[in-house]
Protein backbone atom coordinates (compact mmCIF):
# COMPACT_ATOMS: atom_id res chain seq x y z
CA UNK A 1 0.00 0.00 0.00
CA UNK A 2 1.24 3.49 -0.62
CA UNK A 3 2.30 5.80 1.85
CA UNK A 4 1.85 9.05 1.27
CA UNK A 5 3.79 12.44 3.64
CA UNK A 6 2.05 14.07 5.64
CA UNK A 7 3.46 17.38 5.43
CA UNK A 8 3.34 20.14 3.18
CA UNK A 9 7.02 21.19 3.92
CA UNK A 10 9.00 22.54 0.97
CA UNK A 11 5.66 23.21 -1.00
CA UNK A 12 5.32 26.60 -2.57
CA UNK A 13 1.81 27.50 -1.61
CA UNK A 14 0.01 30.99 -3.40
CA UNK A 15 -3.02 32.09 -1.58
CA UNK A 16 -5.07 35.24 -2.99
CA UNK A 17 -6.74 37.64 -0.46
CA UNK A 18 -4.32 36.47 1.89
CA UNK A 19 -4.53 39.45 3.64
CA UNK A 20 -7.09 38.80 6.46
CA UNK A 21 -9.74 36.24 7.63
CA UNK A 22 -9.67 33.08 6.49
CA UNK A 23 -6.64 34.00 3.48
CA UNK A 24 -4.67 34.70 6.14
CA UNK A 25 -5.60 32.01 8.63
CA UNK A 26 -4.90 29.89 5.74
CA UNK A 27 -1.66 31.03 4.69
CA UNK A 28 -0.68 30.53 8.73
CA UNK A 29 -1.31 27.18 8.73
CA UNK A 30 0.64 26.31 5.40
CA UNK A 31 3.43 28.28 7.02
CA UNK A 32 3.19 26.55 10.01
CA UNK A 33 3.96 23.36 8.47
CA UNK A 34 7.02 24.35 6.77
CA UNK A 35 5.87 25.15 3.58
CA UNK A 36 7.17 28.61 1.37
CA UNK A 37 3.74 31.17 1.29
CA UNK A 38 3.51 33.83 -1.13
CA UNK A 39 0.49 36.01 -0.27
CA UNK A 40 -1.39 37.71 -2.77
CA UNK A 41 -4.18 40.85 -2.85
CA UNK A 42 -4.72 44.38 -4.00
CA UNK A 43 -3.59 46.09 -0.52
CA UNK A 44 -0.21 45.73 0.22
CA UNK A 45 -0.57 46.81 3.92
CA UNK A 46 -2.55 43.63 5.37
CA UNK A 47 -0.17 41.46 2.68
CA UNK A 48 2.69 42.56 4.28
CA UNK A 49 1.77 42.37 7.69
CA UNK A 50 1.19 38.74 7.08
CA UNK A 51 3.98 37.59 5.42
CA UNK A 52 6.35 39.24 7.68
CA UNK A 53 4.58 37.31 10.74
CA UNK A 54 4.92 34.03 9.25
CA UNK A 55 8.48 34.94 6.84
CA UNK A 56 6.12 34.55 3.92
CA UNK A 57 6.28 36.65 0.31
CA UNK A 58 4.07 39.47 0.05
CA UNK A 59 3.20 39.92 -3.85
CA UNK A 60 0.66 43.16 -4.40
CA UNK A 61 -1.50 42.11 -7.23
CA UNK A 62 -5.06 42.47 -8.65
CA UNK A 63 -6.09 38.51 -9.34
CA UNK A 64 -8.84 39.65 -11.39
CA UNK A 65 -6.53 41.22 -13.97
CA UNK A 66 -4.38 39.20 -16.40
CA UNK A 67 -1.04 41.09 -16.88
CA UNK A 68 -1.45 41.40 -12.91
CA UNK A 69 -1.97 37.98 -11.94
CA UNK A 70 0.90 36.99 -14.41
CA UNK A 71 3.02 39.29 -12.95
CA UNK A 72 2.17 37.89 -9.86
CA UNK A 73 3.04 34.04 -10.43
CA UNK A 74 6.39 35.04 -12.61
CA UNK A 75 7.53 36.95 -9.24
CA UNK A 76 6.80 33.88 -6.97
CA UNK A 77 8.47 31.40 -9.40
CA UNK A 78 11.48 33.75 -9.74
CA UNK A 79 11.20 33.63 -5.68
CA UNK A 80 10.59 30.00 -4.89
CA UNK A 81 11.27 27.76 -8.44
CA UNK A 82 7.62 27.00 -8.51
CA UNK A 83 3.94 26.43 -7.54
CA UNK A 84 2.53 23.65 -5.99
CA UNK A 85 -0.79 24.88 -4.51
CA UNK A 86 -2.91 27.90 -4.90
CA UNK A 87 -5.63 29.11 -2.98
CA UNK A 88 -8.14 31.01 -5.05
CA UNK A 89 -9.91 32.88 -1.61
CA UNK A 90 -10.48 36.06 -2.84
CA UNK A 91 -13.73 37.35 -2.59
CA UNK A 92 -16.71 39.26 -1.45
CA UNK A 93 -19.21 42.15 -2.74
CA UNK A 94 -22.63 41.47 -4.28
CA UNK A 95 -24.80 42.89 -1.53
CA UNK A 96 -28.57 43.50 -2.44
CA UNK A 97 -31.38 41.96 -4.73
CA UNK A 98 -31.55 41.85 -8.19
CA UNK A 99 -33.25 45.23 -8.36
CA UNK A 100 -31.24 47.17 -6.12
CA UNK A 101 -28.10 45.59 -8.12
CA UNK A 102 -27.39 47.97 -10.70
CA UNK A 103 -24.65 46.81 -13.93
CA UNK A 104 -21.44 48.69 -11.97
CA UNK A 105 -22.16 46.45 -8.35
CA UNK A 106 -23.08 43.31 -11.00
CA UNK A 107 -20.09 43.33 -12.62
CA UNK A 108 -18.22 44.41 -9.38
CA UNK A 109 -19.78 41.06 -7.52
CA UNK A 110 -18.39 38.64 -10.92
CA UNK A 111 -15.27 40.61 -10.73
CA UNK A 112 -14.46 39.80 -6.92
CA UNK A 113 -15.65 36.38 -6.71
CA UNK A 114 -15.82 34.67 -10.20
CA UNK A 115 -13.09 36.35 -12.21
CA UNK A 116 -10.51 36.66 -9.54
CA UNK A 117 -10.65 32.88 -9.47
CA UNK A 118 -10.79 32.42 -13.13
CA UNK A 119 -8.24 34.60 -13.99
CA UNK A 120 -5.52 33.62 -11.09
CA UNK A 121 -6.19 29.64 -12.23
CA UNK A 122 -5.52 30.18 -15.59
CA UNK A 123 -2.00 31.63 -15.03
CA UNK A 124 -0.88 29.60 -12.14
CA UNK A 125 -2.13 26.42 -14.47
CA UNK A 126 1.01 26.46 -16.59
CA UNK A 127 2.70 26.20 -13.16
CA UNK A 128 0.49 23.74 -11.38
CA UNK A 129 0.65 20.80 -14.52
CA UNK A 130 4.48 21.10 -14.24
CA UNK A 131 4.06 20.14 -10.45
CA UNK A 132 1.04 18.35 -10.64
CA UNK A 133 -0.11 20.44 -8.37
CA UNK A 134 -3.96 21.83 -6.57
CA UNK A 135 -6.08 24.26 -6.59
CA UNK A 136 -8.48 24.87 -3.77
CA UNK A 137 -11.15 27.43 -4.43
CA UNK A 138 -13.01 29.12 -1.70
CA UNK A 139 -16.48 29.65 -2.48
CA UNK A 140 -18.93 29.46 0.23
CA UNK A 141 -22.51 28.29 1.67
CA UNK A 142 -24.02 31.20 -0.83
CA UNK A 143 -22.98 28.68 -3.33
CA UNK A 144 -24.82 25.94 -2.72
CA UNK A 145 -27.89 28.59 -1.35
CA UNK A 146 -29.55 31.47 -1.76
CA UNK A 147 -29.90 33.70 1.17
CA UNK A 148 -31.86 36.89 1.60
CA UNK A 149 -30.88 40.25 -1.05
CA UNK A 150 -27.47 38.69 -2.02
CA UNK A 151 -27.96 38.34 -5.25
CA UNK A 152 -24.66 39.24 -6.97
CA UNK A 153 -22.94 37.37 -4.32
CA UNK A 154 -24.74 33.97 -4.55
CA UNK A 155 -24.43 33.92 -7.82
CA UNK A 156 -20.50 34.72 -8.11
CA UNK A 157 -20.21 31.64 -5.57
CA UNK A 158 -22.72 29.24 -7.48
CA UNK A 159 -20.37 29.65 -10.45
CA UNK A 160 -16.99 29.13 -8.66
CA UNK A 161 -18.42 25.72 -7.95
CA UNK A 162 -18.78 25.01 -11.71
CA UNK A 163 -15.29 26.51 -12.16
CA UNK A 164 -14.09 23.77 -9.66
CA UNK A 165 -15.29 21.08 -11.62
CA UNK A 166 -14.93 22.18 -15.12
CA UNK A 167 -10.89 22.76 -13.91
CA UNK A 168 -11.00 19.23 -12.13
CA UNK A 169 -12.54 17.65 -15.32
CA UNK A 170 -9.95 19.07 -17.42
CA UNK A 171 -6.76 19.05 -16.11
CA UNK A 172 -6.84 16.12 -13.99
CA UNK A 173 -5.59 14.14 -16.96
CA UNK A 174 -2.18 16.22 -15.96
CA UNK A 175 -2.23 15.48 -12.57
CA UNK A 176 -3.93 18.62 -11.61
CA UNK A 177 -5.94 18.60 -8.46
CA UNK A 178 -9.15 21.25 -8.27
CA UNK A 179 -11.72 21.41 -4.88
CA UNK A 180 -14.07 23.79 -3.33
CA UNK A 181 -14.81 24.43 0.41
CA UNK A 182 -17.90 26.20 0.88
CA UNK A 183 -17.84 27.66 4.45
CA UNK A 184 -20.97 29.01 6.40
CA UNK A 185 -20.34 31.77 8.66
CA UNK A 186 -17.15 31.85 9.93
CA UNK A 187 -15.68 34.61 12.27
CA UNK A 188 -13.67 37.47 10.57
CA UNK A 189 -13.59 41.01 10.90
CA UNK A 190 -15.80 41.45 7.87
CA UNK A 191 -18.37 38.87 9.45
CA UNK A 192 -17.88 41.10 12.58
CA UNK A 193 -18.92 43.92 10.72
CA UNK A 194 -22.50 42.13 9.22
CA UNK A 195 -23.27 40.80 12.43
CA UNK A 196 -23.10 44.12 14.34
CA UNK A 197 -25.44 45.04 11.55
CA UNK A 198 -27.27 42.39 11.99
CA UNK A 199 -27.69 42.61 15.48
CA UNK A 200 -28.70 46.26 15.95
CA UNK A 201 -31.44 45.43 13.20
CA UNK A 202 -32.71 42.87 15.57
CA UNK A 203 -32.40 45.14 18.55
CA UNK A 204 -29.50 43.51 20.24
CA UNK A 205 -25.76 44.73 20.52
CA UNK A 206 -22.61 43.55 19.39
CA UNK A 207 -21.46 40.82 17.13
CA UNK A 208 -21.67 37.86 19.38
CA UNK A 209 -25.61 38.10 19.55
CA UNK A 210 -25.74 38.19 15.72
CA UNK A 211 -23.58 35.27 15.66
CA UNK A 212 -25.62 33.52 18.24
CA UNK A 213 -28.95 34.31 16.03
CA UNK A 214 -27.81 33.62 13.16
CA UNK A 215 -26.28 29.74 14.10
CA UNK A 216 -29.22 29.01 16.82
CA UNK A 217 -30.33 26.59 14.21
CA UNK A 218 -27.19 25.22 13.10
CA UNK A 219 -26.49 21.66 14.42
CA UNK A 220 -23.21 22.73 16.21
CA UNK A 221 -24.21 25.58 17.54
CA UNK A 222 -21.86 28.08 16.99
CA UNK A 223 -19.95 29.77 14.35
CA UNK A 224 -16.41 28.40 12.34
CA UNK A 225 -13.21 30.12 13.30
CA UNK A 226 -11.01 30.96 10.29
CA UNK A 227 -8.35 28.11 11.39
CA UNK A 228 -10.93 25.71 10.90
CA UNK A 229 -11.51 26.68 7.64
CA UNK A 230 -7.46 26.51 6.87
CA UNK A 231 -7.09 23.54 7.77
CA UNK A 232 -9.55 21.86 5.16
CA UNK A 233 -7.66 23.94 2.68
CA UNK A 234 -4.20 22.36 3.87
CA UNK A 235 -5.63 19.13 3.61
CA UNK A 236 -6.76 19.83 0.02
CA UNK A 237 -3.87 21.32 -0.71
CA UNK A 238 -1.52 18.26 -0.01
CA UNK A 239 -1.21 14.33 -0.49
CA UNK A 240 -3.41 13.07 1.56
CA UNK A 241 -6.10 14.49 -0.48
CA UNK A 242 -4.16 12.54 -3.69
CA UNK A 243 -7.91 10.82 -4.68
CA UNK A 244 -10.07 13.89 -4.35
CA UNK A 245 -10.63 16.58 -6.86
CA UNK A 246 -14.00 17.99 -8.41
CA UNK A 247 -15.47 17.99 -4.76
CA UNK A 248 -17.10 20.51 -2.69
CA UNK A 249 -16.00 19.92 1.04
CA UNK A 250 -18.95 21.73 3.14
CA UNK A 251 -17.33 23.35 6.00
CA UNK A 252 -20.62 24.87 8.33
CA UNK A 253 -21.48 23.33 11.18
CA UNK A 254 -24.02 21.21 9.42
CA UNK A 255 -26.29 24.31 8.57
CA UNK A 256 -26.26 22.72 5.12
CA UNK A 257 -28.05 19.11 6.73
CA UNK A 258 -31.17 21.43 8.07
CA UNK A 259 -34.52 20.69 6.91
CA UNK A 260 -36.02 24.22 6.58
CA UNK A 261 -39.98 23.23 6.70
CA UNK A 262 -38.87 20.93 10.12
CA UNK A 263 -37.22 24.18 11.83
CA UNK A 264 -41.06 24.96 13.61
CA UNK A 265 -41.28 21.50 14.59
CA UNK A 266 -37.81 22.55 16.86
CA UNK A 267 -38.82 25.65 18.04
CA UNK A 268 -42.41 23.96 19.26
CA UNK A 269 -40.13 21.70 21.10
CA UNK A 270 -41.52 18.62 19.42
């Protein structure tokens, strides 16, 4: 039987919106474990601050743009000699419903979430089928679901679950490995920010009573923690994930296992 390492030592890892929340929790835990991070996004400030915490490479680049993203990958191969994993987490905008999204916030939402994917996979792909390397996308419970006046949003994520599989169908032939995670709420400072929203809608305070509203029906209870999230991506990222590609790994609790018509049944305590 084969025997596969279990560490991602050595491997050059590039994770997009690396900057905060879960990109950074991420590129943490790949650090952690020896391996050589480059961390990509538009703000060098956050970027920075990261890699020179865990003696990663900061790279300032738009992943949504070609001659950026290129730019990008040629400095991290000059860097490191190659790619082995990237980490397409880049994301967000897309707030509202279809007719409160007007065509600059619509093409804003595809642009964040869609083609920052899209475009960073294509040029890291030369890259990748050299080292027969993965891709692990980030998309998120919005892609699976639709919640409430997050239209632009929920549909940017639906379609970075057909990118995952149309990549996976592909270029597995070259020994390319492509997988989703879709997580449900998870706590980050832009989370933070919705659920104090959230909260003072519902006429309580702080973020810890939206959280607690907004998982009371969630089988664990509780919201993810951004290290929870990282270290499905590490797992997808390295060799003990050698049979899986295409998939979408679920990371919320078990929100996704509810039974919406049964939720009154609960709350009647039946």
């Amino acid at each position: 039987m084969n025997s596969y390492p279990s560490s991602v030592a050595g491997k050059v890892v590039v994770i997009t919106g690396g900057g905060t929340g879960i990109g950074a929790a991420i590129a943490r835990r790949y650090a952690a474990e020896g391996a050589h991070v480059a961390v990509l996004g538009r703000r060098a400030e956050p970027i920075e601050a990261v890699a020179a915490e865990i003696g990663g490479f900061a790279v300032v680049a738009d992943a949504s743009e070609s001659a950026s993203a290129q730019a990008a990958i040629s400095a991290v191969v000059e860097r490191f000699g190659a790619v082995d994993v990237l980490v397409a987490n880049a994301g967000g905008y897309g707030m509202g419903t279809v007719l409160d999204t007007d065509d600059a916030a619509w093409a804003l939402s595809l642009q964040a979430n869609v083609t920052s994917a899209f475009v960073i996979a294509r040029e890291t792909l030369p890259e990748l089928i050299k080292t027969r390397g993965q891709i692990v996308i980030v998309s998120s419970l919005a892609g699976l679901f639709a919640g409430p006046s997050v239209a632009g949003y929920t549909v940017g994520k639906h379609a970075l679950i057909g990118l995952t599989r149309t990549l996976a169908r592909d270029y597995g032939t070259q020994g390319v490995r492509v997988n989703a995670i879709c997580p449900g709420w998870v706590q980050t400072p832009m989370a933070d920010a919705e659920m104090d929203e959230f909260a003072r809608h519902a006429g309580f305070e702080g973020h810890e009573a939206g959280y607690t509203l907004v998982t009371a029906d969630v089988p664990l209870g509780r919201q993810g923690q951004p290290e929870e999230i990282a270290a499905v991506a590490r797992f997808l990222g390295s060799a003990e994930s050698s049979y899986v590609t295409g998939a979408v790994i679920v990371a919320d609790g078990g929100a996704h296992i509810v039974d919406v018509p049964t939720l009154a049944l609960d709350h009647a305590g039946m």
